[in-house]
PDB file of N, CA and C in Angstrom:
ATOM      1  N   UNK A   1       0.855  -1.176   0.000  1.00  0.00           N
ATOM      2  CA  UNK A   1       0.000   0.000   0.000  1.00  0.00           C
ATOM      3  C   UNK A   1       0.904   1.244   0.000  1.00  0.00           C
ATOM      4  N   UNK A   2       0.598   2.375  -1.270  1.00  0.00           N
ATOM      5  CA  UNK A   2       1.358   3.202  -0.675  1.00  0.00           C
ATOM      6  C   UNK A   2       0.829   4.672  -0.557  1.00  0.00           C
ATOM      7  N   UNK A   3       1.414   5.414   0.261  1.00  0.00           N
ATOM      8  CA  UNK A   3       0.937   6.460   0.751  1.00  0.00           C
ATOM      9  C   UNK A   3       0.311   7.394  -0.405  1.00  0.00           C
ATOM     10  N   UNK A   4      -0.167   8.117  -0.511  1.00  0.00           N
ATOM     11  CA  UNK A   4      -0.775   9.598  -1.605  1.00  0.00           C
ATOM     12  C   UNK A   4       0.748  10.683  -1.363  1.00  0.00           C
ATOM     13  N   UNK A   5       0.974  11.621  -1.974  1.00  0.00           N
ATOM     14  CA  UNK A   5       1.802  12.823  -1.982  1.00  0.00           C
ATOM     15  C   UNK A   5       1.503  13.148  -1.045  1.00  0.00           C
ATOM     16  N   UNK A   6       1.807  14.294  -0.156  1.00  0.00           N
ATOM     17  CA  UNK A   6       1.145  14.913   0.713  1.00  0.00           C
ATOM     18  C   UNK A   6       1.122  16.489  -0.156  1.00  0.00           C
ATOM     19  N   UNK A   7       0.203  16.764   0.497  1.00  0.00           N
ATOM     20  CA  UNK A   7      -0.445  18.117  -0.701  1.00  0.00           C
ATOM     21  C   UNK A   7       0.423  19.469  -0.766  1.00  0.00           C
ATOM     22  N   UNK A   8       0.691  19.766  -1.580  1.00  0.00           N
ATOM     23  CA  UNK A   8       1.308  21.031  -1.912  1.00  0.00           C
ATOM     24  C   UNK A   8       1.162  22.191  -0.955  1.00  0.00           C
ATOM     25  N   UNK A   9       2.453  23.133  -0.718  1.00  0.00           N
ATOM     26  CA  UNK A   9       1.767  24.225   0.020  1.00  0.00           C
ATOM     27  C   UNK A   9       0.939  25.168  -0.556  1.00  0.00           C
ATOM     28  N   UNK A  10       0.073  25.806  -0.207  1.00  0.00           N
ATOM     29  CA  UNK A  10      -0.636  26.770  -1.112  1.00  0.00           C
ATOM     30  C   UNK A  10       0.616  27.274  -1.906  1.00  0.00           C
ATOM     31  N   UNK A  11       0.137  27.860  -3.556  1.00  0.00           N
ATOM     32  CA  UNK A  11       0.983  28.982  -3.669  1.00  0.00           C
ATOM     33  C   UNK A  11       0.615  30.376  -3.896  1.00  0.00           C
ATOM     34  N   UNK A  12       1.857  31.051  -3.208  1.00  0.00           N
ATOM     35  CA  UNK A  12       1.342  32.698  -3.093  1.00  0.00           C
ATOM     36  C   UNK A  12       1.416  33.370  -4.626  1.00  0.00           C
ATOM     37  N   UNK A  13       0.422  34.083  -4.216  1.00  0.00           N
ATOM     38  CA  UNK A  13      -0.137  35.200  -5.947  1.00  0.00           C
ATOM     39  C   UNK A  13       1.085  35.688  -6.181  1.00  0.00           C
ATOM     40  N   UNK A  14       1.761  35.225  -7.502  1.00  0.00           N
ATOM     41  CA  UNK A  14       2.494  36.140  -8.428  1.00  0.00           C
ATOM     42  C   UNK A  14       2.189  37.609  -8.628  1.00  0.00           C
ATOM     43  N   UNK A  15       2.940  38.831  -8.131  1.00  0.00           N
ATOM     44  CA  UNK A  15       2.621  39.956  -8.288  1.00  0.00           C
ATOM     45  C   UNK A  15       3.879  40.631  -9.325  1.00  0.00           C
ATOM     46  N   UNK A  16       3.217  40.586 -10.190  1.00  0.00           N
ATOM     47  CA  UNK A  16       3.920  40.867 -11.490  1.00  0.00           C
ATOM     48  C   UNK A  16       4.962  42.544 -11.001  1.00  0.00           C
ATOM     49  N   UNK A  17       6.020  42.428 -11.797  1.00  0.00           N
ATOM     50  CA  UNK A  17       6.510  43.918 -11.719  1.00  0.00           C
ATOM     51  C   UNK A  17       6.014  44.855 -12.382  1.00  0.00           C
ATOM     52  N   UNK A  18       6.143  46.373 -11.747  1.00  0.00           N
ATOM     53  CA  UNK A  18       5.773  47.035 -12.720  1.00  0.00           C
ATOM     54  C   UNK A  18       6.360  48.329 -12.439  1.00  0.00           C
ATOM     55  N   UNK A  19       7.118  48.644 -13.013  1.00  0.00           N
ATOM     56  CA  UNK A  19       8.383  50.488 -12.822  1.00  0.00           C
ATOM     57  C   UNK A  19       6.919  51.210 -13.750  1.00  0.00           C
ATOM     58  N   UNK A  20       7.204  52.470 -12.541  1.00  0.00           N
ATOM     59  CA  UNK A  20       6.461  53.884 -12.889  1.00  0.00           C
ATOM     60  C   UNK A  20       6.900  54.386 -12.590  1.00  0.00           C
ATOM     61  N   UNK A  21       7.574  55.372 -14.053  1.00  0.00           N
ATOM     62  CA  UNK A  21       8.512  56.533 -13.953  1.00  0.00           C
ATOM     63  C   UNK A  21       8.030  57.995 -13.699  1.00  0.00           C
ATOM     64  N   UNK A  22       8.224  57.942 -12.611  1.00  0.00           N
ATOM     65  CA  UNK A  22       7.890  59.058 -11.724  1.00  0.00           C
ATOM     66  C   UNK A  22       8.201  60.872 -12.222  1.00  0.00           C
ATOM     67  N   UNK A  23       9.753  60.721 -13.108  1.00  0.00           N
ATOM     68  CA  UNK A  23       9.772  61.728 -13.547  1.00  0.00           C
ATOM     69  C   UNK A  23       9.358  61.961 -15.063  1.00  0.00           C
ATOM     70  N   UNK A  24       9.254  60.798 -15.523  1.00  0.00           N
ATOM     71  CA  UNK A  24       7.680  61.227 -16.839  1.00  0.00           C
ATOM     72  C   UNK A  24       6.734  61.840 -16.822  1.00  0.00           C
ATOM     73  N   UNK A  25       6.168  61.357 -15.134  1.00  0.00           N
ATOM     74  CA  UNK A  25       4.657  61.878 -15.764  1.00  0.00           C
ATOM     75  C   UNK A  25       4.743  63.007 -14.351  1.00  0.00           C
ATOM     76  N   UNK A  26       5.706  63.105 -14.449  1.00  0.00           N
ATOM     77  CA  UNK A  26       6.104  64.688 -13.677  1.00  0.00           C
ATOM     78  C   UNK A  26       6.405  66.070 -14.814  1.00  0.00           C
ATOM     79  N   UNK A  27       6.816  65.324 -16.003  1.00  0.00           N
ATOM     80  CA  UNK A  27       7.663  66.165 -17.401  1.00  0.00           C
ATOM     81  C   UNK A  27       5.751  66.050 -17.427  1.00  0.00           C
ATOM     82  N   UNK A  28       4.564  65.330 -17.603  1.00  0.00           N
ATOM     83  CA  UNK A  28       3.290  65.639 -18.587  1.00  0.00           C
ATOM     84  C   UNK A  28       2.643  66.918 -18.396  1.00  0.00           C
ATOM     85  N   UNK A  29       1.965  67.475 -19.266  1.00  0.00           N
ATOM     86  CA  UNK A  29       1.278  68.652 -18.891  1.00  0.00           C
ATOM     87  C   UNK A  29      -0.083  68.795 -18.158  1.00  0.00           C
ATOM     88  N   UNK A  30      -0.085  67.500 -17.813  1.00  0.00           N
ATOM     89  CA  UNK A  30      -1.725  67.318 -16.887  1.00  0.00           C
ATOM     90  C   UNK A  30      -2.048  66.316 -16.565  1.00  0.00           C
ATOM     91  N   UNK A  31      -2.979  66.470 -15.519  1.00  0.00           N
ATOM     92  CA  UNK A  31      -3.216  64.882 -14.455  1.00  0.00           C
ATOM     93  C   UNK A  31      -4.033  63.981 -16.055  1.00  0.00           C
ATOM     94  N   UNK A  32      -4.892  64.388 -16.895  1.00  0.00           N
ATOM     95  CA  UNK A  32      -5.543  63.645 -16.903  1.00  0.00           C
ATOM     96  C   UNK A  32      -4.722  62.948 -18.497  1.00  0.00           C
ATOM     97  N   UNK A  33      -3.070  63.202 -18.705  1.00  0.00           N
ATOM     98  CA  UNK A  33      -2.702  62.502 -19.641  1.00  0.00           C
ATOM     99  C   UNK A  33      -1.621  62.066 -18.603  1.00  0.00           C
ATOM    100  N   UNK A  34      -1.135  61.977 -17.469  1.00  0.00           N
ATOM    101  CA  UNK A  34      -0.402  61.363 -16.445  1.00  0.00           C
ATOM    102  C   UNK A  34      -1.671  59.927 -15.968  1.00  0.00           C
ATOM    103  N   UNK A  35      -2.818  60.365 -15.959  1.00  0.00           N
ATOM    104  CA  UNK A  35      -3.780  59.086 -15.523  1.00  0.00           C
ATOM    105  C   UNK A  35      -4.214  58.186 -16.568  1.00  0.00           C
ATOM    106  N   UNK A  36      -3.749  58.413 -17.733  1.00  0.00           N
ATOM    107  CA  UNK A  36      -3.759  58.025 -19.489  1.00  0.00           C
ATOM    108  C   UNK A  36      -2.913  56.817 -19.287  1.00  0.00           C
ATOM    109  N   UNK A  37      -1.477  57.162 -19.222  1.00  0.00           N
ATOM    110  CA  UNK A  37      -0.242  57.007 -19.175  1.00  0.00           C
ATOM    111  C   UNK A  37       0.189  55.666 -17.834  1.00  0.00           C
ATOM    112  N   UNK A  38      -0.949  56.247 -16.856  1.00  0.00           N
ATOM    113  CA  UNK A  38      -0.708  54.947 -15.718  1.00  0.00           C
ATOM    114  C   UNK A  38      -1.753  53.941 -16.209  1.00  0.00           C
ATOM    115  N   UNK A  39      -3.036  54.000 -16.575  1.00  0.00           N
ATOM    116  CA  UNK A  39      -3.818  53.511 -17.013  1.00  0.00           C
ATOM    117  C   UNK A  39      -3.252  52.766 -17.959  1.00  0.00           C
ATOM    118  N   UNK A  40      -2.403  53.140 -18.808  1.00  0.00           N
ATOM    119  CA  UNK A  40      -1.747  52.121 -20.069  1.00  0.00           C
ATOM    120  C   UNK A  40      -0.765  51.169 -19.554  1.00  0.00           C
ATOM    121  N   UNK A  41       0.071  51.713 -18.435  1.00  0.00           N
ATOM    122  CA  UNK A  41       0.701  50.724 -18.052  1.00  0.00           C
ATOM    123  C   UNK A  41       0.274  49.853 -16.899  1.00  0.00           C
ATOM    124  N   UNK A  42      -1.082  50.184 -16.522  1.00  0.00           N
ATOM    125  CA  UNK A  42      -1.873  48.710 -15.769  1.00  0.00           C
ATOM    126  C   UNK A  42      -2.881  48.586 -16.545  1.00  0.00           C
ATOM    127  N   UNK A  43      -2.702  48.337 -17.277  1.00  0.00           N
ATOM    128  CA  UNK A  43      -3.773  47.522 -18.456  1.00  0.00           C
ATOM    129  C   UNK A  43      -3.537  45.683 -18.033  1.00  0.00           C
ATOM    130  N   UNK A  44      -2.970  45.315 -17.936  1.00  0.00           N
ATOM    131  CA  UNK A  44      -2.919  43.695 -17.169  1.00  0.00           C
ATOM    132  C   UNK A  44      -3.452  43.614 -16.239  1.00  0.00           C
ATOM    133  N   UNK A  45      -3.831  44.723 -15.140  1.00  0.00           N
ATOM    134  CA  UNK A  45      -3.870  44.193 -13.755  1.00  0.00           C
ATOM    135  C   UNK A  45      -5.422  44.460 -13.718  1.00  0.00           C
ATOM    136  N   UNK A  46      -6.014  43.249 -12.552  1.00  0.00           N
ATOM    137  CA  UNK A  46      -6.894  42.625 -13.158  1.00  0.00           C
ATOM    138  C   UNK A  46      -7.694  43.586 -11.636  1.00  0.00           C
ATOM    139  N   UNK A  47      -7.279  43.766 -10.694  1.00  0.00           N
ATOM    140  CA  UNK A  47      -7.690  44.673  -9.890  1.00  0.00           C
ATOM    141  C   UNK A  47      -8.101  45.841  -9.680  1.00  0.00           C
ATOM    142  N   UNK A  48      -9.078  46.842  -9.448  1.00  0.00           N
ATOM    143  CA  UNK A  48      -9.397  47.903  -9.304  1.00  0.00           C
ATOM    144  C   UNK A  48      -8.191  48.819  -9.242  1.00  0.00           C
ATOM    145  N   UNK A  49      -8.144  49.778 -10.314  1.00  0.00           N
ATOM    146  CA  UNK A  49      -6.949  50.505 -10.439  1.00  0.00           C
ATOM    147  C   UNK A  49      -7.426  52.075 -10.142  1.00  0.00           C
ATOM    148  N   UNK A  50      -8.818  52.890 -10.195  1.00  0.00           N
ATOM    149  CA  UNK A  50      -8.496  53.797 -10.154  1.00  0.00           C
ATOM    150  C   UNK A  50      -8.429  54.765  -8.702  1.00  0.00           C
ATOM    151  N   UNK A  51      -8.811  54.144  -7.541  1.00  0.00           N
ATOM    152  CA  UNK A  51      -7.786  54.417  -6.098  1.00  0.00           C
ATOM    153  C   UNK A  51      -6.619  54.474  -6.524  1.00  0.00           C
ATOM    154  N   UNK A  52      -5.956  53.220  -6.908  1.00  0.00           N
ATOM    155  CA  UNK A  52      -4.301  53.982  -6.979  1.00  0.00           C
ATOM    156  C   UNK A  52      -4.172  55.378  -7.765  1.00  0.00           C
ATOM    157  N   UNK A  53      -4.723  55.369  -8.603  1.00  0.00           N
ATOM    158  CA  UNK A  53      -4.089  56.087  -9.763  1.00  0.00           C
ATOM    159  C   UNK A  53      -4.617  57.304  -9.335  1.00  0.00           C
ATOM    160  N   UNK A  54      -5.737  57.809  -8.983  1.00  0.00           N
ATOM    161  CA  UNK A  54      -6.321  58.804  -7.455  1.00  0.00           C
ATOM    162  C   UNK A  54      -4.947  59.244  -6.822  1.00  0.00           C
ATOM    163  N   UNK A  55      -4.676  58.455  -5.762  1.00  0.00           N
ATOM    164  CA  UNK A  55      -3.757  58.605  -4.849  1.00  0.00           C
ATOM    165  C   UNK A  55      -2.372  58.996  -5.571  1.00  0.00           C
ATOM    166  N   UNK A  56      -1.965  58.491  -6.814  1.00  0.00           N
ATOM    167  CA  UNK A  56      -1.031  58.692  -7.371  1.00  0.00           C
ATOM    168  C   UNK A  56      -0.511  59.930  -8.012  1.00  0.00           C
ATOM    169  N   UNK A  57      -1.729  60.112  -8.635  1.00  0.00           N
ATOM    170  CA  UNK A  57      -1.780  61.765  -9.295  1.00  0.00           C
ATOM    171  C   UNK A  57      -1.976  62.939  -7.624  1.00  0.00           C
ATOM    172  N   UNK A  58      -2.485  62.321  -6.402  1.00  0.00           N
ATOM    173  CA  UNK A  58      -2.200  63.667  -5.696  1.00  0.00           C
ATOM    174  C   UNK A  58      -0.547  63.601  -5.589  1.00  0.00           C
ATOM    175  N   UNK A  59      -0.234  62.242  -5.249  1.00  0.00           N
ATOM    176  CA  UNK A  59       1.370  62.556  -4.828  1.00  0.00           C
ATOM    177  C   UNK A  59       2.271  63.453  -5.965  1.00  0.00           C
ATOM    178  N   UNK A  60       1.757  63.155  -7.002  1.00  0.00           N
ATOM    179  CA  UNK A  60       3.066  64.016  -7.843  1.00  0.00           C
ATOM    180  C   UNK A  60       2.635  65.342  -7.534  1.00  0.00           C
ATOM    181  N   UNK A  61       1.154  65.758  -7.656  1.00  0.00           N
ATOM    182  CA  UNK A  61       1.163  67.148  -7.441  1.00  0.00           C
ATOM    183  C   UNK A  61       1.351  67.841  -6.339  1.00  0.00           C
ATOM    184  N   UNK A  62       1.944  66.844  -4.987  1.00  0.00           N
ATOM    185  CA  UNK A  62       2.727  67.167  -4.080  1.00  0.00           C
ATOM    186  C   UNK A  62       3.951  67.527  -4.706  1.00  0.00           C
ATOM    187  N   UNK A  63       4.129  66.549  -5.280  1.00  0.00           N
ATOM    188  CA  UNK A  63       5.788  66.741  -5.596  1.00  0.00           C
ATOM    189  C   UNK A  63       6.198  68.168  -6.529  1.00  0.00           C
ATOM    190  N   UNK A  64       5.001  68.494  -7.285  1.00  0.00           N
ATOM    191  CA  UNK A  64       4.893  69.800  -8.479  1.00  0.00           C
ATOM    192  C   UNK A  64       5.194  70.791  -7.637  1.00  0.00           C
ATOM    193  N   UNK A  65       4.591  70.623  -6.060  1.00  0.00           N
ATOM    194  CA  UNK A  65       4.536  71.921  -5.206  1.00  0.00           C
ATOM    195  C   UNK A  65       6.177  72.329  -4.678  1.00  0.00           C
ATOM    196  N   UNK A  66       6.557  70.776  -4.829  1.00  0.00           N
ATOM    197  CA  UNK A  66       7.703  70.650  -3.844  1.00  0.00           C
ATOM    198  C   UNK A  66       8.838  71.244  -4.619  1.00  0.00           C
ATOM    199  N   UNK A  67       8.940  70.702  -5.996  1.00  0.00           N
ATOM    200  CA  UNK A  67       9.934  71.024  -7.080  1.00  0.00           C
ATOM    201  C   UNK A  67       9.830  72.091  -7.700  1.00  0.00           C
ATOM    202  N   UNK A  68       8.742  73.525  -7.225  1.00  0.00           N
ATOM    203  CA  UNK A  68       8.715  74.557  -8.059  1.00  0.00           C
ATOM    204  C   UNK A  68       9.338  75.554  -7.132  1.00  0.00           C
ATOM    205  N   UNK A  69      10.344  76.137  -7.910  1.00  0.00           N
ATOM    206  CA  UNK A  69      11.244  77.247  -6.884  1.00  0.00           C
ATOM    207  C   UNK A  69      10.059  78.244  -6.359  1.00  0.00           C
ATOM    208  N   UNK A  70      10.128  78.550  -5.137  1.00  0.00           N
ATOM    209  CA  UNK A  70       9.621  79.647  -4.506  1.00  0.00           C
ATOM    210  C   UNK A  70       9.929  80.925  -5.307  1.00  0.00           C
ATOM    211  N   UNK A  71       9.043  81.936  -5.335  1.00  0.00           N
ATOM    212  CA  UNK A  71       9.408  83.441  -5.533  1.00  0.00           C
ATOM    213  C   UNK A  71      10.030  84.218  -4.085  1.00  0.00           C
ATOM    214  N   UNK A  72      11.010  84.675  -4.442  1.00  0.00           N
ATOM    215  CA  UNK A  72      11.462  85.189  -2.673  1.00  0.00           C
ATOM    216  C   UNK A  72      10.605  87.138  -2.984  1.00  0.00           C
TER     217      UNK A  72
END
């Protein structure tokens, strides 16, 4: 008699890579061809994307505030 396998460990979800170049869509002239632009590059992902991409477009326009010289 012989034993069965013993069962596999689950396996964990493949989370694909994905680089977003931060100073691209810092160079665009507006959120809504910067939300174009992220939108094209999560076109695979099969999850609710536009929270991120929300949250994403405020951070750069943190960053617009951060990177524009002051007037003294």
């Amino acid at each position: 008699m012989s034993l069965p396998p013993p069962p596999s460990p689950p396996q964990e979800e493949e989370i694909p890579e994905l680089e977003i170049d931060v100073d691209e869509l810092l160079d665009m002239e507006s959120d809504d061809t910067r939300a174009a632009r992220v939108k094209e590059l999560l076109v695979d992902c099969y999850k609710p994307t536009e929270a991120f991409i929300s949250g994403l477009l405020d951070k750069i326009r943190g960053m617009q505030k951060l990177s524009t010289p002051q007037k003294k």
